[in-house]
N, C-alpha and C. Protein backbone atom coordinates (compact mmCIF):
# COMPACT_ATOMS: atom_id res chain seq x y z
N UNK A 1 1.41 10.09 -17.34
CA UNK A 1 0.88 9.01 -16.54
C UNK A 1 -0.38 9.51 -15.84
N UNK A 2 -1.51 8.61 -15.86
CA UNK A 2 -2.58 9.45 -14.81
C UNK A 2 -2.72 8.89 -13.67
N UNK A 3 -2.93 9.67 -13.29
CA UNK A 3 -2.29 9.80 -11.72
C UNK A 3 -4.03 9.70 -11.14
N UNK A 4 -3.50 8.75 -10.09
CA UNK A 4 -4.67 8.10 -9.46
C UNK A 4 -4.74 8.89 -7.38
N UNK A 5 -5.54 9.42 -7.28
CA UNK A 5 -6.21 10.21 -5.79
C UNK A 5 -7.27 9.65 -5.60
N UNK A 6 -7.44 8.62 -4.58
CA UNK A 6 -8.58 8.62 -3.62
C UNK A 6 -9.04 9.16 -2.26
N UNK A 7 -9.71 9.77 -2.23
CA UNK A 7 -10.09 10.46 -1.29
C UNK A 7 -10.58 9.62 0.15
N UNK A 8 -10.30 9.65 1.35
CA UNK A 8 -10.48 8.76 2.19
C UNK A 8 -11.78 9.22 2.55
N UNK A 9 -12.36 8.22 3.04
CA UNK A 9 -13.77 8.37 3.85
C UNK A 9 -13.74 7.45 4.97
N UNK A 10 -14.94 7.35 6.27
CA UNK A 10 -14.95 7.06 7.12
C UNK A 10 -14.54 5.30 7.38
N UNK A 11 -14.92 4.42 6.10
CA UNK A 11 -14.52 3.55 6.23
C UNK A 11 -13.29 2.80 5.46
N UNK A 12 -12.50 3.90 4.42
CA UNK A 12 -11.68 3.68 3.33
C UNK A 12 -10.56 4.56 3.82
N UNK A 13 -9.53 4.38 3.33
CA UNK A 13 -8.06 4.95 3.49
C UNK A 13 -8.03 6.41 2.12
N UNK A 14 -7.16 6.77 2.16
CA UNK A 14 -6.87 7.74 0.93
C UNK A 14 -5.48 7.35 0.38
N UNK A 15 -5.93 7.45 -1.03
CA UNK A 15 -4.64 6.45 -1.54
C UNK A 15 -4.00 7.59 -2.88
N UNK A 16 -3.26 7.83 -2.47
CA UNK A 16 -2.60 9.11 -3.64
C UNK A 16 -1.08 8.96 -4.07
N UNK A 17 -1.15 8.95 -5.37
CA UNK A 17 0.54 9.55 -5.70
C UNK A 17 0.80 10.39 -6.10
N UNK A 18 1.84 10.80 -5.66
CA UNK A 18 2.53 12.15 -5.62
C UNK A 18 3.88 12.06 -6.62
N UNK A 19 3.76 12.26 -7.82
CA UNK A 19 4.82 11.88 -8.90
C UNK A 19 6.29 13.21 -8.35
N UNK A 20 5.92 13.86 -7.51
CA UNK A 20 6.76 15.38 -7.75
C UNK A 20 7.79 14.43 -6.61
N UNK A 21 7.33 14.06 -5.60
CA UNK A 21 8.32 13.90 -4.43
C UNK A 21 8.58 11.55 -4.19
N UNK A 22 7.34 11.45 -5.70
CA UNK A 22 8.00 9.68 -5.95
C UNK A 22 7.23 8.69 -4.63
N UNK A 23 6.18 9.36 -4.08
CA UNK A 23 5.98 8.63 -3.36
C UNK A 23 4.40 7.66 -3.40
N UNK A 24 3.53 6.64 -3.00
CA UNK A 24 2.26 6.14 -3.17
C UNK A 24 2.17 6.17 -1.53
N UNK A 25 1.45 6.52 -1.55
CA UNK A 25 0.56 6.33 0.12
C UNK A 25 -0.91 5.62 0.00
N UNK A 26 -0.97 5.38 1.15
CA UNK A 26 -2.78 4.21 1.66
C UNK A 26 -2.65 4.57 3.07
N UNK A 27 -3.64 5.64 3.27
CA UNK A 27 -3.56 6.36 4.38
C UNK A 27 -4.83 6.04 4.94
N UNK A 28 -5.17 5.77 6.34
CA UNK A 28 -6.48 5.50 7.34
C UNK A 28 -7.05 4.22 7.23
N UNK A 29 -8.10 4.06 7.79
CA UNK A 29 -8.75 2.90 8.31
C UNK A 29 -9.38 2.02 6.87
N UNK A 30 -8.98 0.79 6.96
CA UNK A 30 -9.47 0.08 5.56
C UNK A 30 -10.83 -1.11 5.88
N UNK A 31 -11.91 -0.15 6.12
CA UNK A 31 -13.09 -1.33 6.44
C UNK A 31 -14.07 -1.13 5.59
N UNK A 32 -13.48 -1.25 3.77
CA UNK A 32 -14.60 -1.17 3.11
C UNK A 32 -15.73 -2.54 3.41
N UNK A 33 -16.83 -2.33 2.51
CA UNK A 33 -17.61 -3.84 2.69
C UNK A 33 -17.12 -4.67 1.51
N UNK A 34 -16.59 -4.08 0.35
CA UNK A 34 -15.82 -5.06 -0.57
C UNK A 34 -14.67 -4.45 -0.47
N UNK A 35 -13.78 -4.64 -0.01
CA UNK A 35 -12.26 -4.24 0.05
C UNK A 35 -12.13 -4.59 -1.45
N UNK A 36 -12.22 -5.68 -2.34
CA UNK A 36 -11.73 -6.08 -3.66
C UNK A 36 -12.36 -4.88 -4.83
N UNK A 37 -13.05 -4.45 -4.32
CA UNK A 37 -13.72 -3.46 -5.65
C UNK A 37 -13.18 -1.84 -5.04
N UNK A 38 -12.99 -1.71 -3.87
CA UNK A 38 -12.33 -0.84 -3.39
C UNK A 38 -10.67 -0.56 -3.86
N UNK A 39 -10.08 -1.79 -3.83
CA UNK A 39 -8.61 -1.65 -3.65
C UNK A 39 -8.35 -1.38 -5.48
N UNK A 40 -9.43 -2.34 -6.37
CA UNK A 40 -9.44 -2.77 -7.90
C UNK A 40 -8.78 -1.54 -8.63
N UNK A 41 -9.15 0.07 -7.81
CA UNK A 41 -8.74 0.68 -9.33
C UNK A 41 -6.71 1.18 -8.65
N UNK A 42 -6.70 1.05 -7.51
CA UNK A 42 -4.70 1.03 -7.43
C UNK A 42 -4.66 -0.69 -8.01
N UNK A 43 -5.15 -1.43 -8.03
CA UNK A 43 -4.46 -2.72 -8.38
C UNK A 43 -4.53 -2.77 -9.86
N UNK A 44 -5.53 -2.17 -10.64
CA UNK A 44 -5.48 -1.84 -12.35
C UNK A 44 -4.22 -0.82 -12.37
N UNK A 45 -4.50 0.19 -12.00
CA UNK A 45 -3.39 1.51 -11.95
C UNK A 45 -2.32 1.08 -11.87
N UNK A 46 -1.50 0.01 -11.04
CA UNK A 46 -0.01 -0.29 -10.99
C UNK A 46 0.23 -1.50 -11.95
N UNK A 47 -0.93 -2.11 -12.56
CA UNK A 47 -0.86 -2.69 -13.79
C UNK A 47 -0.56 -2.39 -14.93
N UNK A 48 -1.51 -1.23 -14.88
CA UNK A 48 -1.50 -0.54 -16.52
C UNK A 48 -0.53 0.77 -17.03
N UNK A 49 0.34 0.91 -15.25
CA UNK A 49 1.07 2.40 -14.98
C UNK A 49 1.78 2.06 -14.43
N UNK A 50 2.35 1.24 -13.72
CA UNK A 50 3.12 0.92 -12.92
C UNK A 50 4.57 0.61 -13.62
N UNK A 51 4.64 0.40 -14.40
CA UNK A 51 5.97 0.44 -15.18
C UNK A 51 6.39 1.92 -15.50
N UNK A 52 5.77 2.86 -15.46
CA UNK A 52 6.10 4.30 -15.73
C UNK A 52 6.37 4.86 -14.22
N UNK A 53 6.61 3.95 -13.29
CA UNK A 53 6.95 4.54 -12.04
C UNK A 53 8.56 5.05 -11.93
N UNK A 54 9.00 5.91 -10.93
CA UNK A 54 10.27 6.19 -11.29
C UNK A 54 10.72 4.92 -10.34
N UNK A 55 11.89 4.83 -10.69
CA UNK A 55 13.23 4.07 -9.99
C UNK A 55 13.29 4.59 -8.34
N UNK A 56 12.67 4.24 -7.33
CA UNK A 56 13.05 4.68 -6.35
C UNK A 56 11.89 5.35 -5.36
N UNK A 57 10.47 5.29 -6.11
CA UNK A 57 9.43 5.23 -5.72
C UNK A 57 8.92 4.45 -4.46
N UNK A 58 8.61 5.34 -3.35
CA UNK A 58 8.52 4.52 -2.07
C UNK A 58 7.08 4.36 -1.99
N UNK A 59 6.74 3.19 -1.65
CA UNK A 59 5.12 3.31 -1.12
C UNK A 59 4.98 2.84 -0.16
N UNK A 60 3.81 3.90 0.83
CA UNK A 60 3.84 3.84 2.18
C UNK A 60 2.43 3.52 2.52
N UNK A 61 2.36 2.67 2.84
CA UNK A 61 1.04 2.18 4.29
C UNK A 61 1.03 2.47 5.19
N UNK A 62 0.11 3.48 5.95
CA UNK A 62 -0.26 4.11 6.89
C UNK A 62 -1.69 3.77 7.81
N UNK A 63 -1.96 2.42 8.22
CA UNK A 63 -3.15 1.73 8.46
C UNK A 63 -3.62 1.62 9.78
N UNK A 64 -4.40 2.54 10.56
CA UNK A 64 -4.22 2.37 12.18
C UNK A 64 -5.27 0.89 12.11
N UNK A 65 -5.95 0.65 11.15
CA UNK A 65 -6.78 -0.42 11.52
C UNK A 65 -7.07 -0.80 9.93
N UNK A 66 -7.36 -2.47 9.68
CA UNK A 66 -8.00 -2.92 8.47
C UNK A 66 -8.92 -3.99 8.89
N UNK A 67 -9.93 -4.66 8.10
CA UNK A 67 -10.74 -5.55 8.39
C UNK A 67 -10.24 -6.81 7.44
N UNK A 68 -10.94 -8.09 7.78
CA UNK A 68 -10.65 -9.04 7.27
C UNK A 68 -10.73 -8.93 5.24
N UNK A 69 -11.93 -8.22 5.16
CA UNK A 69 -11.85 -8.27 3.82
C UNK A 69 -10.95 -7.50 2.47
N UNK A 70 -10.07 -6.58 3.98
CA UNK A 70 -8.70 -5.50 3.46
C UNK A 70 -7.66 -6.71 3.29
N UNK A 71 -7.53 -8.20 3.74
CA UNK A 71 -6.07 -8.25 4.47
C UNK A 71 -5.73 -9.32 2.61
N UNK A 72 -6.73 -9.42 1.72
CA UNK A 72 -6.75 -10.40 0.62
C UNK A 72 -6.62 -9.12 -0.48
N UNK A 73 -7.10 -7.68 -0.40
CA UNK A 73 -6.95 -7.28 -1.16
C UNK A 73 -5.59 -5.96 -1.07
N UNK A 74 -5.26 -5.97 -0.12
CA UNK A 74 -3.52 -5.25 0.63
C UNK A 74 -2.46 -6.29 -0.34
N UNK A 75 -3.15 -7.74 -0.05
CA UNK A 75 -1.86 -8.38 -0.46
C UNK A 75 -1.73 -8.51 -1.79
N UNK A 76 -2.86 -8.56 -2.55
CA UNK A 76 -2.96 -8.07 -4.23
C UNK A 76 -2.65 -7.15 -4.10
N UNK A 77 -2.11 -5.23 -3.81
CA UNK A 77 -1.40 -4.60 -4.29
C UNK A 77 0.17 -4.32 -3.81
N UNK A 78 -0.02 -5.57 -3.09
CA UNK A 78 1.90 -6.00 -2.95
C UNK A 78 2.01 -6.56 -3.74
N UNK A 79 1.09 -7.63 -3.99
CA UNK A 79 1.65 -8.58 -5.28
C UNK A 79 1.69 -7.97 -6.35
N UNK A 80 1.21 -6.60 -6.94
CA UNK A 80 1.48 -5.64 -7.83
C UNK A 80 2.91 -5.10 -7.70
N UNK A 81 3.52 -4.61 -6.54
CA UNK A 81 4.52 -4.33 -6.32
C UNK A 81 5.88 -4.76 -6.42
N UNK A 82 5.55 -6.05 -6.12
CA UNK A 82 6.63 -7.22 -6.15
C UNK A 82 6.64 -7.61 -7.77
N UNK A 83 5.84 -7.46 -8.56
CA UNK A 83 5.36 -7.80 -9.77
C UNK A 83 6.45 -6.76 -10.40
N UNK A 84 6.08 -5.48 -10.21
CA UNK A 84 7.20 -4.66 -10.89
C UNK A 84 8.28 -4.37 -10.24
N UNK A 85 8.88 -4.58 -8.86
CA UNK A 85 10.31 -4.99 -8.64
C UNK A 85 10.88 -6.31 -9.40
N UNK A 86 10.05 -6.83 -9.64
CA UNK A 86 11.08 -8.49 -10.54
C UNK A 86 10.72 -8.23 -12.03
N UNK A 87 10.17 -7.09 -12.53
CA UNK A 87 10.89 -6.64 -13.85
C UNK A 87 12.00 -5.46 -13.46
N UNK A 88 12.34 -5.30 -12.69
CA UNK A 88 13.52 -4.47 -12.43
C UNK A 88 13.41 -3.15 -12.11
N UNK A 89 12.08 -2.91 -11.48
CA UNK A 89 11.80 -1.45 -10.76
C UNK A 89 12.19 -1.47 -9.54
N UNK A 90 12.55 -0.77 -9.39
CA UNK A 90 13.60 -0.64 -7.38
C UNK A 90 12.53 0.57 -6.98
N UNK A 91 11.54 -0.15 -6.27
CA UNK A 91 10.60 0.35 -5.60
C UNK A 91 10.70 -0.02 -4.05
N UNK A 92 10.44 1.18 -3.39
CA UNK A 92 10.36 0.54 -1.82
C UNK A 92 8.99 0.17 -1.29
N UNK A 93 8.68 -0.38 -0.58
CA UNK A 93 7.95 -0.75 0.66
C UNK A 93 7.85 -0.11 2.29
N UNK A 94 6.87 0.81 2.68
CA UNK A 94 7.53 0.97 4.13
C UNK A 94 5.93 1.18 4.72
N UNK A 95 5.72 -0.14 5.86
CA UNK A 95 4.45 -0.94 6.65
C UNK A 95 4.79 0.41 7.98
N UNK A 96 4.05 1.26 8.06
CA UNK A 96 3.94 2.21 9.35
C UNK A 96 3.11 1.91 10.45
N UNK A 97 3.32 1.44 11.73
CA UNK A 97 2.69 0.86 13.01
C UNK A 97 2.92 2.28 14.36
N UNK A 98 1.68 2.11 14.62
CA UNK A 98 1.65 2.69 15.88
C UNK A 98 2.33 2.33 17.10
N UNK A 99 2.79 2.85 17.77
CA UNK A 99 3.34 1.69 19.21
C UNK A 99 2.59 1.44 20.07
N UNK A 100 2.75 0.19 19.98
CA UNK A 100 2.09 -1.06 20.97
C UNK A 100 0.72 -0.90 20.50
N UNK A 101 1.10 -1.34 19.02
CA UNK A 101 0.19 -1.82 17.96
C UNK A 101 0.38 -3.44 17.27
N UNK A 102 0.31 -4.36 17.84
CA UNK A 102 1.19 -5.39 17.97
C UNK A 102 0.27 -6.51 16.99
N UNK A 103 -1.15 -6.04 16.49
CA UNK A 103 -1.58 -6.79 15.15
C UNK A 103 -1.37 -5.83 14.10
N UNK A 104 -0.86 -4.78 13.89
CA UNK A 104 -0.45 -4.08 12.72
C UNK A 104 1.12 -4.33 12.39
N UNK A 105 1.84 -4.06 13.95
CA UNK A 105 2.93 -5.10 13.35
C UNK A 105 2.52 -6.45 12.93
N UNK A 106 2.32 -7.59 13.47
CA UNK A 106 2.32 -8.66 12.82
C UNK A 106 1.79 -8.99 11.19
N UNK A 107 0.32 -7.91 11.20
CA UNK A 107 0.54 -7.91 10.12
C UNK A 107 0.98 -7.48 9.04
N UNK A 108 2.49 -6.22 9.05
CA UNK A 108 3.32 -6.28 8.33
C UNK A 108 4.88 -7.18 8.24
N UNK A 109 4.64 -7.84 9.40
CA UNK A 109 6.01 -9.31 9.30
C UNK A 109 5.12 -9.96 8.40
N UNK A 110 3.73 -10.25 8.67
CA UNK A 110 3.08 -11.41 7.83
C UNK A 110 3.11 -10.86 5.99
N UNK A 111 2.53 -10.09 6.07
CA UNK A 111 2.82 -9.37 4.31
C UNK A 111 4.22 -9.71 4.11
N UNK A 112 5.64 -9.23 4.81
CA UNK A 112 6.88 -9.20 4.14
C UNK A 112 7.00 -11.41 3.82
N UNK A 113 6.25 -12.24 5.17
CA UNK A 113 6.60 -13.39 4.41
C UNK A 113 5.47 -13.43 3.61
N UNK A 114 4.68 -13.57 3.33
CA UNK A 114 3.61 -14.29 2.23
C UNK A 114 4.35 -13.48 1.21
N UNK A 115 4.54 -12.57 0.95
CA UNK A 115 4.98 -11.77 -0.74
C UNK A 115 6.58 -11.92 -0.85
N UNK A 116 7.20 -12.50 0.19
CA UNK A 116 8.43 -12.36 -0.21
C UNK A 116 9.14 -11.58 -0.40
N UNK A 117 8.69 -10.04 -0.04
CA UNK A 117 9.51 -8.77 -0.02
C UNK A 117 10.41 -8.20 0.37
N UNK A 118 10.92 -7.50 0.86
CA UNK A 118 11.30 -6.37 1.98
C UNK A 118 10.62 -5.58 2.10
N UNK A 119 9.60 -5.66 3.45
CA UNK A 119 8.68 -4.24 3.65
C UNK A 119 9.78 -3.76 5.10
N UNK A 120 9.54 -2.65 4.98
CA UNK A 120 10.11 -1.99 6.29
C UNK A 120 9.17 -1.42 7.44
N UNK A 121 9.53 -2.24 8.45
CA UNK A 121 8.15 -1.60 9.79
C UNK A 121 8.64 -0.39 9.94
N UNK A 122 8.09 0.78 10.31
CA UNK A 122 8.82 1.76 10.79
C UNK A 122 7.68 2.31 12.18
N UNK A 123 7.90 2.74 13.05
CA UNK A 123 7.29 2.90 14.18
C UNK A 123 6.43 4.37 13.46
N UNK A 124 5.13 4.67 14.08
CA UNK A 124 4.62 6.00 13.56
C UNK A 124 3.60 5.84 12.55
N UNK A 125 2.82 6.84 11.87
CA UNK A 125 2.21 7.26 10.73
C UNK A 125 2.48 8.47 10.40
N UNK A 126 1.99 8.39 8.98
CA UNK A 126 2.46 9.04 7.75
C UNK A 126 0.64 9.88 7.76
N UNK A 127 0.68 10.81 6.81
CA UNK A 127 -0.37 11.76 6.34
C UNK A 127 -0.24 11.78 4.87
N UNK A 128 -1.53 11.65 3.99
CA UNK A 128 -1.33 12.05 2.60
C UNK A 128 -0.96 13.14 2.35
């Protein structure tokens, strides 16, 4: 499988999987100026690879901040996600918020309704 590493920069997250320990991370601040051409090559990647994921593969969002043009292309790679849980991949979800971060929570209640998921808030951040 090829395995997809983006490297974060000042206005992009770092987005890596780690096949050894099963996990996808989207780590740091998401204020590209096209979030859609930014997010395009994980939203090809869990298209064209995403069925070769293991059973049990967690992917974690780690976002202290995103901009409006992140919040259309976040939800295209849930809708990737959800795409291969309803062919029968048991993949997790887990939305990481800072405390008394109270639009990063909302906007992981808002992702779990628009996609219909189970994402899990968990208080904290994660590191690639």
């Amino acid at each position: 499988m090829n395995a997809l590493n983006i490297i974060a920069t000042k206005s992009t997250p770092a987005i890596s999987y780690n096949a050894e320990h099963a996990w996808f991370r989207v780590v740091g601040n998401s204020i590209p100026e096209n979030a859609s051409a930014f997010y395009a090559p994980l939203v090809n990647w869990l298209q064209d690879h995403g069925d070769q994921l293991p059973n049990g593969c967690a992917f974690e969002f780690s976002l202290p901040y995103f901009n409006s043009s992140s919040l259309k292309a976040l939800y295209q790679v849930l809708m990737q996600i959800k795409r291969l849980q309803e062919l029968g991949k048991q993949l997790s979800v887990t939305w990481y918020v800072e405390e008394d971060d109270d639009f990063m929570l909302e906007a992981g209640e808002t992702y779990r309704e628009m996609v219909s998921m189970d994402i899990e808030i968990k208080a904290g951040h994660i590191e690639v």
